[in-house]
PDB file of N, CA and C in Angstrom:
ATOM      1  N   UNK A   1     -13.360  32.886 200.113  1.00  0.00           N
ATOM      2  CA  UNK A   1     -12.059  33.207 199.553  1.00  0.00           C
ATOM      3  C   UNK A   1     -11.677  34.628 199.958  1.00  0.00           C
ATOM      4  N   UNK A   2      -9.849  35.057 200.890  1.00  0.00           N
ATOM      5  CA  UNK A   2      -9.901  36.163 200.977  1.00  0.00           C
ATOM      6  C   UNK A   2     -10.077  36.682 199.614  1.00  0.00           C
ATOM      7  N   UNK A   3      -9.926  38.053 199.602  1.00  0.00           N
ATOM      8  CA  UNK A   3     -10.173  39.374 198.978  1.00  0.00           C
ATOM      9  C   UNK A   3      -8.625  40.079 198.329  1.00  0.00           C
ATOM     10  N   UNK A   4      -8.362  40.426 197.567  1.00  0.00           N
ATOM     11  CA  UNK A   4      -7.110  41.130 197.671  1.00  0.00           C
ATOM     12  C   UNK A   4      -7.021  42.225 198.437  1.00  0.00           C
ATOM     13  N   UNK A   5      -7.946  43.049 198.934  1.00  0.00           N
ATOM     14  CA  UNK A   5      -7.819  43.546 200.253  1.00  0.00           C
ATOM     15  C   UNK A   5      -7.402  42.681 201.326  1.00  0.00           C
ATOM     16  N   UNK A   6      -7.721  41.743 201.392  1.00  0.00           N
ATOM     17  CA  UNK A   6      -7.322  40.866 202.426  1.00  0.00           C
ATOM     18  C   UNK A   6      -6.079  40.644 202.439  1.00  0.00           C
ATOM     19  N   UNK A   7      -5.227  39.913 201.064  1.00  0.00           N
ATOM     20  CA  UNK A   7      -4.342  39.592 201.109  1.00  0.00           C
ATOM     21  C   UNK A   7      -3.351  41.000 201.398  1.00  0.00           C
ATOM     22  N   UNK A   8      -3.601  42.102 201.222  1.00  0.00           N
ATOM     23  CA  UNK A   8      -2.311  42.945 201.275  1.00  0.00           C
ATOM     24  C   UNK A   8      -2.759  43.240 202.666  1.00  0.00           C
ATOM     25  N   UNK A   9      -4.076  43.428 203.864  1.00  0.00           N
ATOM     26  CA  UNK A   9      -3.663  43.404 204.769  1.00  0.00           C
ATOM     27  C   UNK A   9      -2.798  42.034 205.702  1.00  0.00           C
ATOM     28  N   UNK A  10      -2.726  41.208 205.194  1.00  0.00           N
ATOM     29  CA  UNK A  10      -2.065  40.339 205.653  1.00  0.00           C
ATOM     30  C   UNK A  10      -0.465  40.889 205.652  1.00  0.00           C
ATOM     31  N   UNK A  11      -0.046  40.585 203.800  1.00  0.00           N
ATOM     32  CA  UNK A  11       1.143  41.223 204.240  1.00  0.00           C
ATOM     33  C   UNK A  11       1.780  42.583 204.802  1.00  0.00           C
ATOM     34  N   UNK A  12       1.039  43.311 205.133  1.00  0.00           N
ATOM     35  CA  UNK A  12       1.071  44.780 205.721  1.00  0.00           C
ATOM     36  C   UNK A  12       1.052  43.689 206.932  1.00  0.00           C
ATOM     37  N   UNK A  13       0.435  43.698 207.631  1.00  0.00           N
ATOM     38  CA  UNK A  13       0.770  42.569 209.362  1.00  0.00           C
ATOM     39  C   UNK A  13       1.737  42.250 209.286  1.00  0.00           C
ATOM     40  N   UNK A  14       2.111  40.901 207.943  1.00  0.00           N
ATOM     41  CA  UNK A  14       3.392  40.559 208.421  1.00  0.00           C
ATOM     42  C   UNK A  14       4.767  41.293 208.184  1.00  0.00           C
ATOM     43  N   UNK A  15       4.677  42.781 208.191  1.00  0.00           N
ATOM     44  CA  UNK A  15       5.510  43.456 207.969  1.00  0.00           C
ATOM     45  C   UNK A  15       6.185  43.520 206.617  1.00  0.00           C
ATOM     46  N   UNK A  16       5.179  43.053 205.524  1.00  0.00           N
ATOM     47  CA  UNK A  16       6.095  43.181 203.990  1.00  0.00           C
ATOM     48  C   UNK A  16       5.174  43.955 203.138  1.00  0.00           C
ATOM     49  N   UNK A  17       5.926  44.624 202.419  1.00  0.00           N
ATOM     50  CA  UNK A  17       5.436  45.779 201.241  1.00  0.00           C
ATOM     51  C   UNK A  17       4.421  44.748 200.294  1.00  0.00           C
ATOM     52  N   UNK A  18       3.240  45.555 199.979  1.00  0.00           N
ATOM     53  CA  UNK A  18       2.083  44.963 198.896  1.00  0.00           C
ATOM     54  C   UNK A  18       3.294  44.968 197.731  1.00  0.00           C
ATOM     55  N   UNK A  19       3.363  44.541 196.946  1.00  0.00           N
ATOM     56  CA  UNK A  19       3.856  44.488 195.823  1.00  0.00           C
ATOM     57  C   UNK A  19       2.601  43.475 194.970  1.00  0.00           C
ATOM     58  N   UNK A  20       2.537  43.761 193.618  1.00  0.00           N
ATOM     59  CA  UNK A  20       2.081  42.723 192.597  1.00  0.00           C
ATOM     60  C   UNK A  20       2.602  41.599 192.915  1.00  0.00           C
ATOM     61  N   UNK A  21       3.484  41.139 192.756  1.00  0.00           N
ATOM     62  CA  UNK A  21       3.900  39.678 192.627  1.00  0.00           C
ATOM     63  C   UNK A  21       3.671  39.055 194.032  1.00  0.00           C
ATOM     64  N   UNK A  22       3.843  39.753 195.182  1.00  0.00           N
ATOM     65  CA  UNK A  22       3.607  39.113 196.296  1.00  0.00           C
ATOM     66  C   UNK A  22       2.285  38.626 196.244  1.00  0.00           C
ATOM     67  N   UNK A  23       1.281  40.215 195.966  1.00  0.00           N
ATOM     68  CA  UNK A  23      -0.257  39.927 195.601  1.00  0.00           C
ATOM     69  C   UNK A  23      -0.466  38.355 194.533  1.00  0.00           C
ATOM     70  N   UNK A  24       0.390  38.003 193.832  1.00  0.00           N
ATOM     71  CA  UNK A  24      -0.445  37.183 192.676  1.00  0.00           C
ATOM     72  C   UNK A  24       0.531  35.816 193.304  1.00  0.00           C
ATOM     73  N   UNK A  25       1.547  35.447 193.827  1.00  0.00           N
ATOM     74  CA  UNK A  25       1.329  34.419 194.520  1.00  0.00           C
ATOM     75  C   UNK A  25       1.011  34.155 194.896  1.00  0.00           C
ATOM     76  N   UNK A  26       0.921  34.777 196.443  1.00  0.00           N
ATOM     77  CA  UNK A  26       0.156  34.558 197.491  1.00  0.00           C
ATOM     78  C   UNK A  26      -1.849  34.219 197.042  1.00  0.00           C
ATOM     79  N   UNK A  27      -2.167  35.443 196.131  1.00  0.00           N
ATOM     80  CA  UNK A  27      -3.426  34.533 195.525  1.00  0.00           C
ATOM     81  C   UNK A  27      -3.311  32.976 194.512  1.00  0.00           C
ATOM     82  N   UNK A  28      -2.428  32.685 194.063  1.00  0.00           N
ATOM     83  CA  UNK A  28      -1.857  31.720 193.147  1.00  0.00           C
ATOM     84  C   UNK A  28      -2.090  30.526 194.562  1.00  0.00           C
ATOM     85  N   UNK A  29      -1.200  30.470 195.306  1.00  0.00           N
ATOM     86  CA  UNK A  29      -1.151  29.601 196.490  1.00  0.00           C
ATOM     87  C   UNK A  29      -2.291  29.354 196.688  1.00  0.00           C
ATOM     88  N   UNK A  30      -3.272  30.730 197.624  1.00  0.00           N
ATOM     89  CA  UNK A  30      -4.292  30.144 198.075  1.00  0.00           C
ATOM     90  C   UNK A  30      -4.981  29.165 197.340  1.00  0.00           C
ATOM     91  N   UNK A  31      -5.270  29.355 195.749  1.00  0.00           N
ATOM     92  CA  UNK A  31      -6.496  29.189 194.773  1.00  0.00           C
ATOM     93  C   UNK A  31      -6.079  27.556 194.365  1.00  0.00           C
ATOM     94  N   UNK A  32      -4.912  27.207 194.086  1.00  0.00           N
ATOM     95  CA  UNK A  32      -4.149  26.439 194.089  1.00  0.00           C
ATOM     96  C   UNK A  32      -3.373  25.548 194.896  1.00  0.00           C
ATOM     97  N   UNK A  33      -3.720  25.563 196.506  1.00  0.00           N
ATOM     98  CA  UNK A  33      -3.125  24.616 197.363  1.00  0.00           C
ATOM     99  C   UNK A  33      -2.084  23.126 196.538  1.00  0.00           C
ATOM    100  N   UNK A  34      -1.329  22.888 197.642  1.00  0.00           N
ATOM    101  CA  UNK A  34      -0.435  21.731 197.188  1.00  0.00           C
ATOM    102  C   UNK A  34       0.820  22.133 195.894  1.00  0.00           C
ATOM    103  N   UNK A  35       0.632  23.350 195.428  1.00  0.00           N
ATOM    104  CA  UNK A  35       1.145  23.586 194.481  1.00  0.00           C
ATOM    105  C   UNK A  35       2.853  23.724 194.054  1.00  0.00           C
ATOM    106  N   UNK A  36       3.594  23.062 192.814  1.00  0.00           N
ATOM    107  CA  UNK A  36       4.925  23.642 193.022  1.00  0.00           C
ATOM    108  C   UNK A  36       5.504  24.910 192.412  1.00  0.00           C
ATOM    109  N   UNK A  37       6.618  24.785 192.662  1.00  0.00           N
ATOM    110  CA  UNK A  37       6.769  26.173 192.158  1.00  0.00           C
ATOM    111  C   UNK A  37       6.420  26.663 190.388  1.00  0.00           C
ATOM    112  N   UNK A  38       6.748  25.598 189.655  1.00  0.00           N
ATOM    113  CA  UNK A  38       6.358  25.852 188.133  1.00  0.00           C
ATOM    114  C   UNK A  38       5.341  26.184 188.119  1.00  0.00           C
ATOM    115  N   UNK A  39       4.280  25.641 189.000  1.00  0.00           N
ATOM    116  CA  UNK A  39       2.457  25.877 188.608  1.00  0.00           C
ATOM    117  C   UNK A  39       2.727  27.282 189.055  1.00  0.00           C
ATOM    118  N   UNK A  40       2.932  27.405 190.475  1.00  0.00           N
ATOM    119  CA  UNK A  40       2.815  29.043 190.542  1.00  0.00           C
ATOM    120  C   UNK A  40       3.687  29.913 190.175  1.00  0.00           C
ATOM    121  N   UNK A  41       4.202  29.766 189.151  1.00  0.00           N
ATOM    122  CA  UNK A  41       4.833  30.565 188.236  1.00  0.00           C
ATOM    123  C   UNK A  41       4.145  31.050 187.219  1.00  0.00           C
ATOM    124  N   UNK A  42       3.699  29.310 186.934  1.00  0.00           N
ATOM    125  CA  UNK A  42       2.499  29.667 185.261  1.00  0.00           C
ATOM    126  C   UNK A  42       1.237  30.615 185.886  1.00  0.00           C
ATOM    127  N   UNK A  43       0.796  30.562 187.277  1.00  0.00           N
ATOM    128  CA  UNK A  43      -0.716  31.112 187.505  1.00  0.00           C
ATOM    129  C   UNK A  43       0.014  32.658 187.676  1.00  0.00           C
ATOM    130  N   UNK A  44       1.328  32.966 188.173  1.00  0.00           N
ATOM    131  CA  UNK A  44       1.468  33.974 188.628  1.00  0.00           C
ATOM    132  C   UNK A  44       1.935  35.081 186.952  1.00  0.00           C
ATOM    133  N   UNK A  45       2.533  34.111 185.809  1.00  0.00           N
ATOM    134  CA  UNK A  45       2.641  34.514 184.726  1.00  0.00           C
ATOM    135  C   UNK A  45       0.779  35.302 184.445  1.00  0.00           C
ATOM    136  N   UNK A  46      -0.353  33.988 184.355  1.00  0.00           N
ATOM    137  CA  UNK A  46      -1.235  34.489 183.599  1.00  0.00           C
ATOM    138  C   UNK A  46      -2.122  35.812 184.308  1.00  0.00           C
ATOM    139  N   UNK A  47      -1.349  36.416 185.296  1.00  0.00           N
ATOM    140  CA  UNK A  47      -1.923  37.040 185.908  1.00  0.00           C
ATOM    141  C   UNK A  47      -1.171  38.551 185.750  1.00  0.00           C
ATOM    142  N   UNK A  48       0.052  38.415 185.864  1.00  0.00           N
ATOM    143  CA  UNK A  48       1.114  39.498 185.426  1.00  0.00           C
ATOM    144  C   UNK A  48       1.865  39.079 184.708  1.00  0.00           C
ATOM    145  N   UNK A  49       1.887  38.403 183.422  1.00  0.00           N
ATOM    146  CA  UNK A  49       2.702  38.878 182.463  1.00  0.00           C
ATOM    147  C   UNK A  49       4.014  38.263 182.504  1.00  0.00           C
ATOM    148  N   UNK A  50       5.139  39.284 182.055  1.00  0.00           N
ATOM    149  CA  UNK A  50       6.569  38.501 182.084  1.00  0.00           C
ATOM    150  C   UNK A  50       6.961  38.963 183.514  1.00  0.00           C
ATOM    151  N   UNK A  51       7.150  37.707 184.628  1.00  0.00           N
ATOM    152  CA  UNK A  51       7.570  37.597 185.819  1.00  0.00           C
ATOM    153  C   UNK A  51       9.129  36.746 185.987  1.00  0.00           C
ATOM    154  N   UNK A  52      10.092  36.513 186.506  1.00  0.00           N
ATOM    155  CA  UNK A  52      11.217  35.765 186.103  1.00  0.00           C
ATOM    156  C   UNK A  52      10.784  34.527 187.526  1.00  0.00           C
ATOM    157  N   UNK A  53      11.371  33.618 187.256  1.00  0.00           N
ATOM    158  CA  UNK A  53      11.068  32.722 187.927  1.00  0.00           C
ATOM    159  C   UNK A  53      11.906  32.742 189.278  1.00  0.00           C
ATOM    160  N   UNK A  54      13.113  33.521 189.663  1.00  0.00           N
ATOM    161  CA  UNK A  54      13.538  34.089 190.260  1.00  0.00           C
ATOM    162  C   UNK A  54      13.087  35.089 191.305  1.00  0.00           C
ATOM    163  N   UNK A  55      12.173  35.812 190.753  1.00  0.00           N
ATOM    164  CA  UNK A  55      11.263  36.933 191.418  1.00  0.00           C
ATOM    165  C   UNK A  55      10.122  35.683 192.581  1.00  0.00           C
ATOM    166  N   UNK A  56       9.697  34.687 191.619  1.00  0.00           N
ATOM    167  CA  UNK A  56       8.803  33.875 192.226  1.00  0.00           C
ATOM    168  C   UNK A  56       9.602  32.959 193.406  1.00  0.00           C
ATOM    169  N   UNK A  57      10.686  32.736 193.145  1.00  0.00           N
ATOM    170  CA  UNK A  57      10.851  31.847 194.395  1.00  0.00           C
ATOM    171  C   UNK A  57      11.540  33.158 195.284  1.00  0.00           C
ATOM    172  N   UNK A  58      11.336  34.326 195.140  1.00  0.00           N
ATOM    173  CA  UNK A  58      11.995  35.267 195.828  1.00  0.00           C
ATOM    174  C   UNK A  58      10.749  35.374 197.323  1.00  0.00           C
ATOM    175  N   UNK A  59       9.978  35.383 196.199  1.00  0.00           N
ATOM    176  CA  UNK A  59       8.355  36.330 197.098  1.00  0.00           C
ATOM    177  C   UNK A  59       8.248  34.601 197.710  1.00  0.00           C
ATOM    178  N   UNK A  60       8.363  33.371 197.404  1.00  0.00           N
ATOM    179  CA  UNK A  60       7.791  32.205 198.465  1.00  0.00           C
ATOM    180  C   UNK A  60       8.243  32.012 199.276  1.00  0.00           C
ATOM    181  N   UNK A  61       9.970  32.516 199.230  1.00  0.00           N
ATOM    182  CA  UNK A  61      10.629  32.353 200.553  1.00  0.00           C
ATOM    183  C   UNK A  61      10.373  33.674 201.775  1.00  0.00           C
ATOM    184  N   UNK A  62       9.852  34.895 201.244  1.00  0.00           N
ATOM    185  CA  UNK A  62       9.578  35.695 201.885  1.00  0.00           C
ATOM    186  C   UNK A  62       8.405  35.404 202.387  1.00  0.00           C
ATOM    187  N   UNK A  63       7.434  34.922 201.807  1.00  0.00           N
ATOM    188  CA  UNK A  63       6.105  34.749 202.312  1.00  0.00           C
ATOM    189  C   UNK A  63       5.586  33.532 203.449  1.00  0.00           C
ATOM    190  N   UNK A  64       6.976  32.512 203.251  1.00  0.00           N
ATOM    191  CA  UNK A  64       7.428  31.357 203.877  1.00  0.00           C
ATOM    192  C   UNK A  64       7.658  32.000 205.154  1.00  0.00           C
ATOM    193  N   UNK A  65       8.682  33.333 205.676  1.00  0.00           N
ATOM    194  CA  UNK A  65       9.443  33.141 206.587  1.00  0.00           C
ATOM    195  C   UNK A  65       8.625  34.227 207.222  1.00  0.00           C
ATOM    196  N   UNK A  66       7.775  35.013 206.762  1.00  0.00           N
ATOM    197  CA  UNK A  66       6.599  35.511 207.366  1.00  0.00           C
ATOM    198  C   UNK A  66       6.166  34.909 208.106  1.00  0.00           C
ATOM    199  N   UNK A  67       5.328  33.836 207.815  1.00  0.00           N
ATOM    200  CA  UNK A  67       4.750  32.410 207.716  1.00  0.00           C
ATOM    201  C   UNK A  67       3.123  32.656 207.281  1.00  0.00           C
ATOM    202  N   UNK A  68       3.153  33.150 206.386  1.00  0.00           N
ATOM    203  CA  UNK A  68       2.078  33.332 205.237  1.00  0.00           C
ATOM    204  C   UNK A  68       1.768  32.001 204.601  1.00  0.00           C
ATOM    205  N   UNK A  69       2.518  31.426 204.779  1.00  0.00           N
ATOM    206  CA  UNK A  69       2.216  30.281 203.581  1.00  0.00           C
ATOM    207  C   UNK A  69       3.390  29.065 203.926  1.00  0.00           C
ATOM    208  N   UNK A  70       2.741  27.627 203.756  1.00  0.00           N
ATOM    209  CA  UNK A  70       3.805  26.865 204.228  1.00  0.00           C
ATOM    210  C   UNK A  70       4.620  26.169 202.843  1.00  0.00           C
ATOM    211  N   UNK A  71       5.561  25.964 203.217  1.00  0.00           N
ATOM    212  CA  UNK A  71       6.416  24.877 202.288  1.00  0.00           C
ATOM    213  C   UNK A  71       6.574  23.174 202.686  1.00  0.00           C
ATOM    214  N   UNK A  72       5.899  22.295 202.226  1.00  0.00           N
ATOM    215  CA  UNK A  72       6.354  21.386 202.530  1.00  0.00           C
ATOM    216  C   UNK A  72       6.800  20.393 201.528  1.00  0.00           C
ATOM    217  N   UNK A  73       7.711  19.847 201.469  1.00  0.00           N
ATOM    218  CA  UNK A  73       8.178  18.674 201.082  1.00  0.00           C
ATOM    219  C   UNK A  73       8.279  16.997 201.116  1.00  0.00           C
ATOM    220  N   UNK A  74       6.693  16.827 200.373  1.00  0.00           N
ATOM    221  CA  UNK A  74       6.951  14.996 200.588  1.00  0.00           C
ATOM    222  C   UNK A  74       8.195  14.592 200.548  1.00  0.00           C
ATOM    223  N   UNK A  75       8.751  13.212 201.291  1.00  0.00           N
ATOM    224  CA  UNK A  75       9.922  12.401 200.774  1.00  0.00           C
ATOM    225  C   UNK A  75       9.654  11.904 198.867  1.00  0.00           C
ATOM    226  N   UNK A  76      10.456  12.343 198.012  1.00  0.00           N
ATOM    227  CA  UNK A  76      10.787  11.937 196.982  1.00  0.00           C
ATOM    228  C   UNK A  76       9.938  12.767 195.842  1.00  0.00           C
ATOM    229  N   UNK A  77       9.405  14.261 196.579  1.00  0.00           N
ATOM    230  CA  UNK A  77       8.564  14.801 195.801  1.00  0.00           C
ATOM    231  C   UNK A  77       9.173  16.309 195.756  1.00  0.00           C
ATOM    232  N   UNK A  78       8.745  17.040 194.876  1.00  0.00           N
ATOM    233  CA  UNK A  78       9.827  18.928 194.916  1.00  0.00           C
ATOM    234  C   UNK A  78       8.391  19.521 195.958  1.00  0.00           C
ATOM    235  N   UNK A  79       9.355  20.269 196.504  1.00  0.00           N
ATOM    236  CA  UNK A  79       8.598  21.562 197.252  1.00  0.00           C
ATOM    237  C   UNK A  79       7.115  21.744 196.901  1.00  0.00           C
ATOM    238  N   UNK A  80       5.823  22.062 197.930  1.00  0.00           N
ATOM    239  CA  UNK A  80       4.793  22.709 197.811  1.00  0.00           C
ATOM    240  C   UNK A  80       4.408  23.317 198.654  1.00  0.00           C
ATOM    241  N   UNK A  81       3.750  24.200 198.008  1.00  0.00           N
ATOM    242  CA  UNK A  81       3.021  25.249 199.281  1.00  0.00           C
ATOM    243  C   UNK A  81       1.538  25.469 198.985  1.00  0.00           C
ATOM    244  N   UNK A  82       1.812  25.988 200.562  1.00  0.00           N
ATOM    245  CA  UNK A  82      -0.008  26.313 200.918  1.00  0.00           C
ATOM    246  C   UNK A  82      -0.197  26.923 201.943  1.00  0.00           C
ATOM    247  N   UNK A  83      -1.281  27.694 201.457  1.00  0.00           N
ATOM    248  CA  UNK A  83      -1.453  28.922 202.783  1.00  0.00           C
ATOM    249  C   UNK A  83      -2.319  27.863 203.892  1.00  0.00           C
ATOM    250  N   UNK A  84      -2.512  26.784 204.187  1.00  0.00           N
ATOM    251  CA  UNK A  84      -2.954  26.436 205.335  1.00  0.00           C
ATOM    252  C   UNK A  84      -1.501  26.105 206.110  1.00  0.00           C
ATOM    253  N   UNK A  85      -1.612  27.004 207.440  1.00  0.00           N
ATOM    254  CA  UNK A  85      -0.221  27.559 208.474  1.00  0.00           C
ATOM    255  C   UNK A  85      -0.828  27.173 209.775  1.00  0.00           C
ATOM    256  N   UNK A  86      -2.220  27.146 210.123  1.00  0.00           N
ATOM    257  CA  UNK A  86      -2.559  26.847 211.466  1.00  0.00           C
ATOM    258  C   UNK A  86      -2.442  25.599 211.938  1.00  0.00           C
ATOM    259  N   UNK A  87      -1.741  24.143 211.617  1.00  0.00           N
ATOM    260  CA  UNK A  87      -1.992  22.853 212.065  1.00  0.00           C
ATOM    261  C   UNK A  87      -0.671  22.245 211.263  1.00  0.00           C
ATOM    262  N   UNK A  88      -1.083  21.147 211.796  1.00  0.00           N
ATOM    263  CA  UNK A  88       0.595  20.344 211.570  1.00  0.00           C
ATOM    264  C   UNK A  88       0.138  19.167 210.586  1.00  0.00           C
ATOM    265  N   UNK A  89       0.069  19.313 209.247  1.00  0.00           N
ATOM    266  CA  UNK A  89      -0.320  18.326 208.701  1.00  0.00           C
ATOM    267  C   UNK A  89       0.435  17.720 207.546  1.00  0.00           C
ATOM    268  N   UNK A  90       1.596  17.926 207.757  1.00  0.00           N
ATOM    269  CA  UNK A  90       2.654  18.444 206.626  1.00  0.00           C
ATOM    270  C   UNK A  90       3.223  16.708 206.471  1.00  0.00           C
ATOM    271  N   UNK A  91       2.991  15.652 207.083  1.00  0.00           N
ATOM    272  CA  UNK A  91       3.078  14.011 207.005  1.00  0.00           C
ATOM    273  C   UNK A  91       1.836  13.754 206.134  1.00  0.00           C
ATOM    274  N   UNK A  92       1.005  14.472 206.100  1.00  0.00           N
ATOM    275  CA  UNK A  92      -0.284  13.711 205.285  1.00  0.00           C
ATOM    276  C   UNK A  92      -0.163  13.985 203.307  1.00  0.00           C
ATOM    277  N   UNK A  93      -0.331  13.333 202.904  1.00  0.00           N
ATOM    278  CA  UNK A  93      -0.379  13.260 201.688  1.00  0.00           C
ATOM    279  C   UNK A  93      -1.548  13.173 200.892  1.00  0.00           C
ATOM    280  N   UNK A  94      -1.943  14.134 199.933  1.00  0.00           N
ATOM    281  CA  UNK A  94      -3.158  14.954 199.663  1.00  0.00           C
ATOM    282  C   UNK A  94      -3.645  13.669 198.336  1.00  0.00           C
ATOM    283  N   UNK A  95      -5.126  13.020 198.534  1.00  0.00           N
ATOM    284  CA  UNK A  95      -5.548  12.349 197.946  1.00  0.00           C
ATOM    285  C   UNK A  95      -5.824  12.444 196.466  1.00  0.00           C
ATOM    286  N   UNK A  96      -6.031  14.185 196.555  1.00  0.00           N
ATOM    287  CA  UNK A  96      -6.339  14.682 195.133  1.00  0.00           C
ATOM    288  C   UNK A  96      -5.416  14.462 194.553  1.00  0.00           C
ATOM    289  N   UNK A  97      -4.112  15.320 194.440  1.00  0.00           N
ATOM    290  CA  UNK A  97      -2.968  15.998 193.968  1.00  0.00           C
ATOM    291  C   UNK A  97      -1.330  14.507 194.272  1.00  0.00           C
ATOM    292  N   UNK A  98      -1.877  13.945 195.166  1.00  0.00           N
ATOM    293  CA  UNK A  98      -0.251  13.008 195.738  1.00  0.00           C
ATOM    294  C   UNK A  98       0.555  14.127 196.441  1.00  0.00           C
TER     295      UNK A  98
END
């Protein structure tokens, strides 16, 4: 599992400021694969507190267009993400989770 050293050199690479909330999604995502945005809201709440849910889909689309982290969308399912970015697997549907 990265490190939160890890994670802020990441976003330092991809050219975006460490901030907390970037830090606790982006760990929220990893720890949590497949996840939607409510879950990583609630993980990113129990981690910092009062966050607006606004702030959270602020930092996924930033972390999205980095490409830190992917978004994908089953047909007939809401948005999830996951920091696996290296491969194209975004048709497969996760046995655990649906």
């Amino acid at each position: 599992m990265p490190t939160p050293t890890d994670f802020e050199r990441m976003l330092r690479g991809a050219a975006l400021r460490v901030t907390a909330p970037r830090l606790a999604v982006l760990t929220a995502v990893h720890e949590h694969p497949h996840s939607d945005t409510d879950s990583i809201l609630g993980f990113v709440r129990e981690t910092l507190g009062g966050v607006s849910h606004q702030a959270v889909y602020d930092v996924l689309k930033a972390l999205t267009t980095a490409g830190l982290i992917r978004r994908i969308q089953p047909m007939g399912s809401v948005a999830l993400y996951e920091t696996r970015v290296g491969d194209n697997h975004h048709h497969v549907v996760c046995r655990t989770c649906g």
